[in-house]
Protein backbone atom coordinates (compact mmCIF):
# COMPACT_ATOMS: atom_id res chain seq x y z
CA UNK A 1 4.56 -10.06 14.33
CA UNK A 2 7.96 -10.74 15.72
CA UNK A 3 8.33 -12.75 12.42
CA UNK A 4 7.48 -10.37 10.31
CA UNK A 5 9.74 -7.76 12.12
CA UNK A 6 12.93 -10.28 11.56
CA UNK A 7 11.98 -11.03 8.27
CA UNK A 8 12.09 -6.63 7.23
CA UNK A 9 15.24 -6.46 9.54
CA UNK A 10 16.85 -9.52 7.03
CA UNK A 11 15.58 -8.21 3.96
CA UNK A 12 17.28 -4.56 4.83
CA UNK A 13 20.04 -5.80 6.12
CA UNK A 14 20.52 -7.89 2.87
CA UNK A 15 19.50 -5.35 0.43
CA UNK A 16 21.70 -2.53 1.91
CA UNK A 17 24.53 -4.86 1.51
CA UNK A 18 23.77 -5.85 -1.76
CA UNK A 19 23.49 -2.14 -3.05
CA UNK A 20 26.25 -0.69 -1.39
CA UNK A 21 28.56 -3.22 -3.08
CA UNK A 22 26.84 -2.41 -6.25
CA UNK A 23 27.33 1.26 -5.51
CA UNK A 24 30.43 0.85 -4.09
CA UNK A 25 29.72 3.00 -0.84
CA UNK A 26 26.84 3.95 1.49
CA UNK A 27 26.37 8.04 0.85
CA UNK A 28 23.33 9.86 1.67
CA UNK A 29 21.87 9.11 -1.30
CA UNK A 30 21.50 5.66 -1.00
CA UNK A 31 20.84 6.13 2.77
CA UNK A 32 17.91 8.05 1.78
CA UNK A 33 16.41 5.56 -0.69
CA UNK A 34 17.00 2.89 1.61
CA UNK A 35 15.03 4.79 4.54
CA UNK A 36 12.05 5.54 2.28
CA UNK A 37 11.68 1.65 1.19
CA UNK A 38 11.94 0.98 4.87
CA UNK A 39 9.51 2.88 5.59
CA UNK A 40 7.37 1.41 2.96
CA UNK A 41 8.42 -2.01 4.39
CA UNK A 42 7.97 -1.72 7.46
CA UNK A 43 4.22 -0.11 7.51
CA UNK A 44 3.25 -3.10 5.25
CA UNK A 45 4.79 -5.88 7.91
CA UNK A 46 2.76 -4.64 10.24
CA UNK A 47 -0.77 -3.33 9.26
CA UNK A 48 -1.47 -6.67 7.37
CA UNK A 49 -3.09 -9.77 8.80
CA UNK A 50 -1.79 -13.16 8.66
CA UNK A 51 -4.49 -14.08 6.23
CA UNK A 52 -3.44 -11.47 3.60
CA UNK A 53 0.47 -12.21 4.57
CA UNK A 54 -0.09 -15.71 3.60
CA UNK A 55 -1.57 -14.71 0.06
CA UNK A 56 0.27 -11.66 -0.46
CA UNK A 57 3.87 -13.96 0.06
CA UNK A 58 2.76 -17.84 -0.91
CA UNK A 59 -0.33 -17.53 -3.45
CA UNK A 60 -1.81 -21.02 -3.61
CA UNK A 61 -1.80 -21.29 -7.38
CA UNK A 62 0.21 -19.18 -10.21
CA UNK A 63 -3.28 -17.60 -10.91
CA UNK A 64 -4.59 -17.26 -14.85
CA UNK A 65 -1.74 -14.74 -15.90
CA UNK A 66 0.73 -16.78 -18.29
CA UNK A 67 3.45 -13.86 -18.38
CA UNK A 68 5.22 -15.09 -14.98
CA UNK A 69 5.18 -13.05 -12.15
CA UNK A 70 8.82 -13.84 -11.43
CA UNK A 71 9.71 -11.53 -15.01
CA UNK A 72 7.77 -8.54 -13.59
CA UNK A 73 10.21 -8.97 -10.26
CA UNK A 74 13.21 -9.49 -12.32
CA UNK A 75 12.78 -6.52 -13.91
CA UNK A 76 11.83 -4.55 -10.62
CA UNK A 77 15.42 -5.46 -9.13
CA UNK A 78 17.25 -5.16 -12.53
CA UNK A 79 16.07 -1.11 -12.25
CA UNK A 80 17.48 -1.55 -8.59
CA UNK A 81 20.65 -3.04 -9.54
CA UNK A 82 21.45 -0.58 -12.59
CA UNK A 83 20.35 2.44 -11.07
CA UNK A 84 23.26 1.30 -7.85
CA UNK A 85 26.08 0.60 -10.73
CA UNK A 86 25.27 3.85 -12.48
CA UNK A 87 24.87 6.28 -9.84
CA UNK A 88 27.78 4.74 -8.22
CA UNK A 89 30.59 3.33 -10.84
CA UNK A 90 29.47 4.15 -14.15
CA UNK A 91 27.73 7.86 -14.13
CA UNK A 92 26.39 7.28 -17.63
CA UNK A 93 22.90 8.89 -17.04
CA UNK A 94 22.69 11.14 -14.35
CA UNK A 95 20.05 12.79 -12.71
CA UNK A 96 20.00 16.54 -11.18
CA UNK A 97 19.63 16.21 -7.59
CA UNK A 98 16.56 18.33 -6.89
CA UNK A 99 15.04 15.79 -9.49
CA UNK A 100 16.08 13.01 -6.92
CA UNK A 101 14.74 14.58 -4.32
CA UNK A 102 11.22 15.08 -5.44
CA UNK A 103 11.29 11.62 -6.95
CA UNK A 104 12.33 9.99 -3.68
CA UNK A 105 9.23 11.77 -1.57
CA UNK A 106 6.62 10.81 -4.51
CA UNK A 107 8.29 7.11 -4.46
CA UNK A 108 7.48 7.00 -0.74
CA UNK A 109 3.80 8.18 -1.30
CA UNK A 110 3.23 6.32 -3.83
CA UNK A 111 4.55 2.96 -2.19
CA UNK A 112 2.12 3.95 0.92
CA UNK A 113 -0.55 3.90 -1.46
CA UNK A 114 0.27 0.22 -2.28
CA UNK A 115 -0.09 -0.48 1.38
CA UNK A 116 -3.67 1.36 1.88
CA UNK A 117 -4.86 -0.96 -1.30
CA UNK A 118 -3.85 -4.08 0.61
CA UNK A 119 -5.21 -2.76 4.36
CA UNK A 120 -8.36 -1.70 2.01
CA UNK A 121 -8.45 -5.40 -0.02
CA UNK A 122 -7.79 -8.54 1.72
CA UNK A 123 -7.91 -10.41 -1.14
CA UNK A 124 -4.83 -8.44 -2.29
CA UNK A 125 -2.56 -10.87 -4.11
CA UNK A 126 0.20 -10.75 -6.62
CA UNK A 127 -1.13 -13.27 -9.00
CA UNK A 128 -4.65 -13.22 -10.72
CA UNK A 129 -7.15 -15.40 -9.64
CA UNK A 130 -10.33 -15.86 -7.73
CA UNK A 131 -9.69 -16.69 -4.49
CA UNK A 132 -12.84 -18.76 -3.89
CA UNK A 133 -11.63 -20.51 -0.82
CA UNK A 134 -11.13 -16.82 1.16
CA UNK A 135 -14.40 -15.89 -0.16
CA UNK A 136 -13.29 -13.56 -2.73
CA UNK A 137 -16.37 -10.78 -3.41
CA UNK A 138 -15.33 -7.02 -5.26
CA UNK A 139 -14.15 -4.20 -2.72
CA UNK A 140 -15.12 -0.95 -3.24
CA UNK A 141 -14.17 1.11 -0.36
CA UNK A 142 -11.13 3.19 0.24
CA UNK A 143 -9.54 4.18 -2.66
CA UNK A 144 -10.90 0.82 -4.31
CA UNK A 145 -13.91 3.60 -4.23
CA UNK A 146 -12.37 5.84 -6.57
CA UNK A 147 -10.43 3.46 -9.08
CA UNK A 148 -9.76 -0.06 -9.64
CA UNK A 149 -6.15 -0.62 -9.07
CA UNK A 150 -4.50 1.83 -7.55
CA UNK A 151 -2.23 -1.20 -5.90
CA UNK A 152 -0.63 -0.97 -9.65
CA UNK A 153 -1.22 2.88 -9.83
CA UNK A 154 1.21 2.83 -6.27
CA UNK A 155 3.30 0.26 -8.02
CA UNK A 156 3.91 2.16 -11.39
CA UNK A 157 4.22 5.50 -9.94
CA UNK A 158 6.62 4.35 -6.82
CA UNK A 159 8.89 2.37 -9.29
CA UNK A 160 9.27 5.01 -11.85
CA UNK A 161 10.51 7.56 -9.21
CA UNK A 162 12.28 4.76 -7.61
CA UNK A 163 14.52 4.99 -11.09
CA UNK A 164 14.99 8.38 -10.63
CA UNK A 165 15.66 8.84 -6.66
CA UNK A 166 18.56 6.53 -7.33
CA UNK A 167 20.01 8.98 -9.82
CA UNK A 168 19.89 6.88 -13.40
CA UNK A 169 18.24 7.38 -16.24
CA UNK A 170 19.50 3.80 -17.23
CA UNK A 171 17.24 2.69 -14.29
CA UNK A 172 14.31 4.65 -15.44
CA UNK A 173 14.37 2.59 -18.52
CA UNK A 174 13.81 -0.68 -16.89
CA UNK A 175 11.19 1.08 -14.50
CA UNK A 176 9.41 1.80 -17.56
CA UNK A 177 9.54 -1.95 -18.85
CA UNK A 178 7.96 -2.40 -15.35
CA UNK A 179 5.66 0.01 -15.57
CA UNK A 180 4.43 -1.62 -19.01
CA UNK A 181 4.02 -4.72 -17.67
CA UNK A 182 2.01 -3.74 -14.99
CA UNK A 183 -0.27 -1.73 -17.60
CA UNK A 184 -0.88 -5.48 -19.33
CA UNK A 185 -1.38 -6.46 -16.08
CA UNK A 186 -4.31 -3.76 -15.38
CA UNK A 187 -6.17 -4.85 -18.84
CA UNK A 188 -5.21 -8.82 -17.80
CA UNK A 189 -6.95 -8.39 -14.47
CA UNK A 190 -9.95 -6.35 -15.62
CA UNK A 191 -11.21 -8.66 -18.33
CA UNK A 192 -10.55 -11.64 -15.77
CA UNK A 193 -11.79 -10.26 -13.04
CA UNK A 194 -15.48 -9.15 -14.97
CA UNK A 195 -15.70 -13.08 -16.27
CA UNK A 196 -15.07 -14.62 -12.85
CA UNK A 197 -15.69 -12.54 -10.20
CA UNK A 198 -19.63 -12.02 -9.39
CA UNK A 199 -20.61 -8.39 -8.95
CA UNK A 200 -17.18 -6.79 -10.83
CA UNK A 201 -19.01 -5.68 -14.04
CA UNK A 202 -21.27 -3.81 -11.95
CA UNK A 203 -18.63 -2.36 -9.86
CA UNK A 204 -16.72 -1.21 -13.34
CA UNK A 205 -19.83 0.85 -13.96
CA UNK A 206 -20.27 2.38 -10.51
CA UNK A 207 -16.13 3.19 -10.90
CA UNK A 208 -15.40 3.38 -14.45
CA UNK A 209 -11.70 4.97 -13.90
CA UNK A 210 -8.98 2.20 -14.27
CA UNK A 211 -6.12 3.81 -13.03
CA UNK A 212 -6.70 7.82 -12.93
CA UNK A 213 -9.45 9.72 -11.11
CA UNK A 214 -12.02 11.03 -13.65
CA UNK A 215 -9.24 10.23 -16.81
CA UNK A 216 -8.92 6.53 -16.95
């Protein structure tokens, strides 16, 4: 745990820097968005297990995916970066600030959600594959009970309004390459998952939604 704990305080410390120099100051705003990722952050640290750390942070193998998991990050901090330089230096797409505000409490909720997917699944990992040596059988309780990824709904959702709580259009653009990417992702994983993974065609019948309750 005390690991973990120095490992969040680096990565905030680190980040904060980072945007504020992208920025060019620390205002509420960014003081804001920083607090609801640390939130987000911090939660995760500490209700996973060692197990799930180890996965979740140093997957054994790239996993069956060929579009690199390293692009879908890159773009992830590219929306990051942009959305500091516009909101801060450039003001070429703005966004109104009750806009922000709603944006930044959804981004929080939705990030949470990521975090009750991996307390729910510990065979949550960031690359697909079956993880024979953990034992790897289908979840289906939590919300794993109601759809089939709503890690990537969390992800998606969190990320767009990440875009927007910063105050950029600009960085809503690359939120929405994210978001895209995850999307292939959702169709990637399904098709892999009901090939390799015994019992997951089944469990696509008994929860046929994908990403929205009773839509899809």
């Amino acid at each position: 745990m005390a690991k973990r704990l120095i490992r969040f305080t680096i990565t905030l410390l680190v980040l904060t820097g980072i945007l504020v120099l992208l920025k060019g100051r620390l205002d509420t705003w960014l003081a804001l968005y920083l607090a609801g990722w640390s939130i987000f952050a911090l939660y995760a640290f500490v209700s996973i297990d060692d197990d799930l750390a180890r996965e979740r942070f140093h997957p054994p193998d790239p996993g069956a995916d060929r579009l690199s998991l390293r692009m879908v990050r890159i773009v992830a901090l590219i929306h990051v970066a942009v959305g500091a330089l516009d909101a801060g230096r450039w003001h070429l797409a703005p966004v109104p600030d009750a806009l922000r505000a709603v944006a930044l409490v959804i981004m929080v909720a939705s990030a949470l959600l990521v975090v009750q997917a991996m307390r729910a699944n510990r065979f949550f990992s960031p690359v697909v594959r079956v993880q024979t040596e953990r034992g790897h059988r289908v979840i289906d309780r939590g919300p794993y009970g109601v759809i089939r990824h709503p890690g990537y709904l969390g992800m998606i959702v969190s990320v767009t309004c990440s875009g927007l709580a910063l105050g950029s259009w600009l960085a809503v653009a690359f939120a929405l390459l994210y978001a895209m990417l995850i999307f292939r992702r959702v169709f990637f994983e399904d098709a892999f998952l009901k090939a390799n993974l015994a019992g997951y065609t089944d469990y696509a019948r008994r929860v046929p939604y994908r990403l929205i309750p009773h839509t899809w």
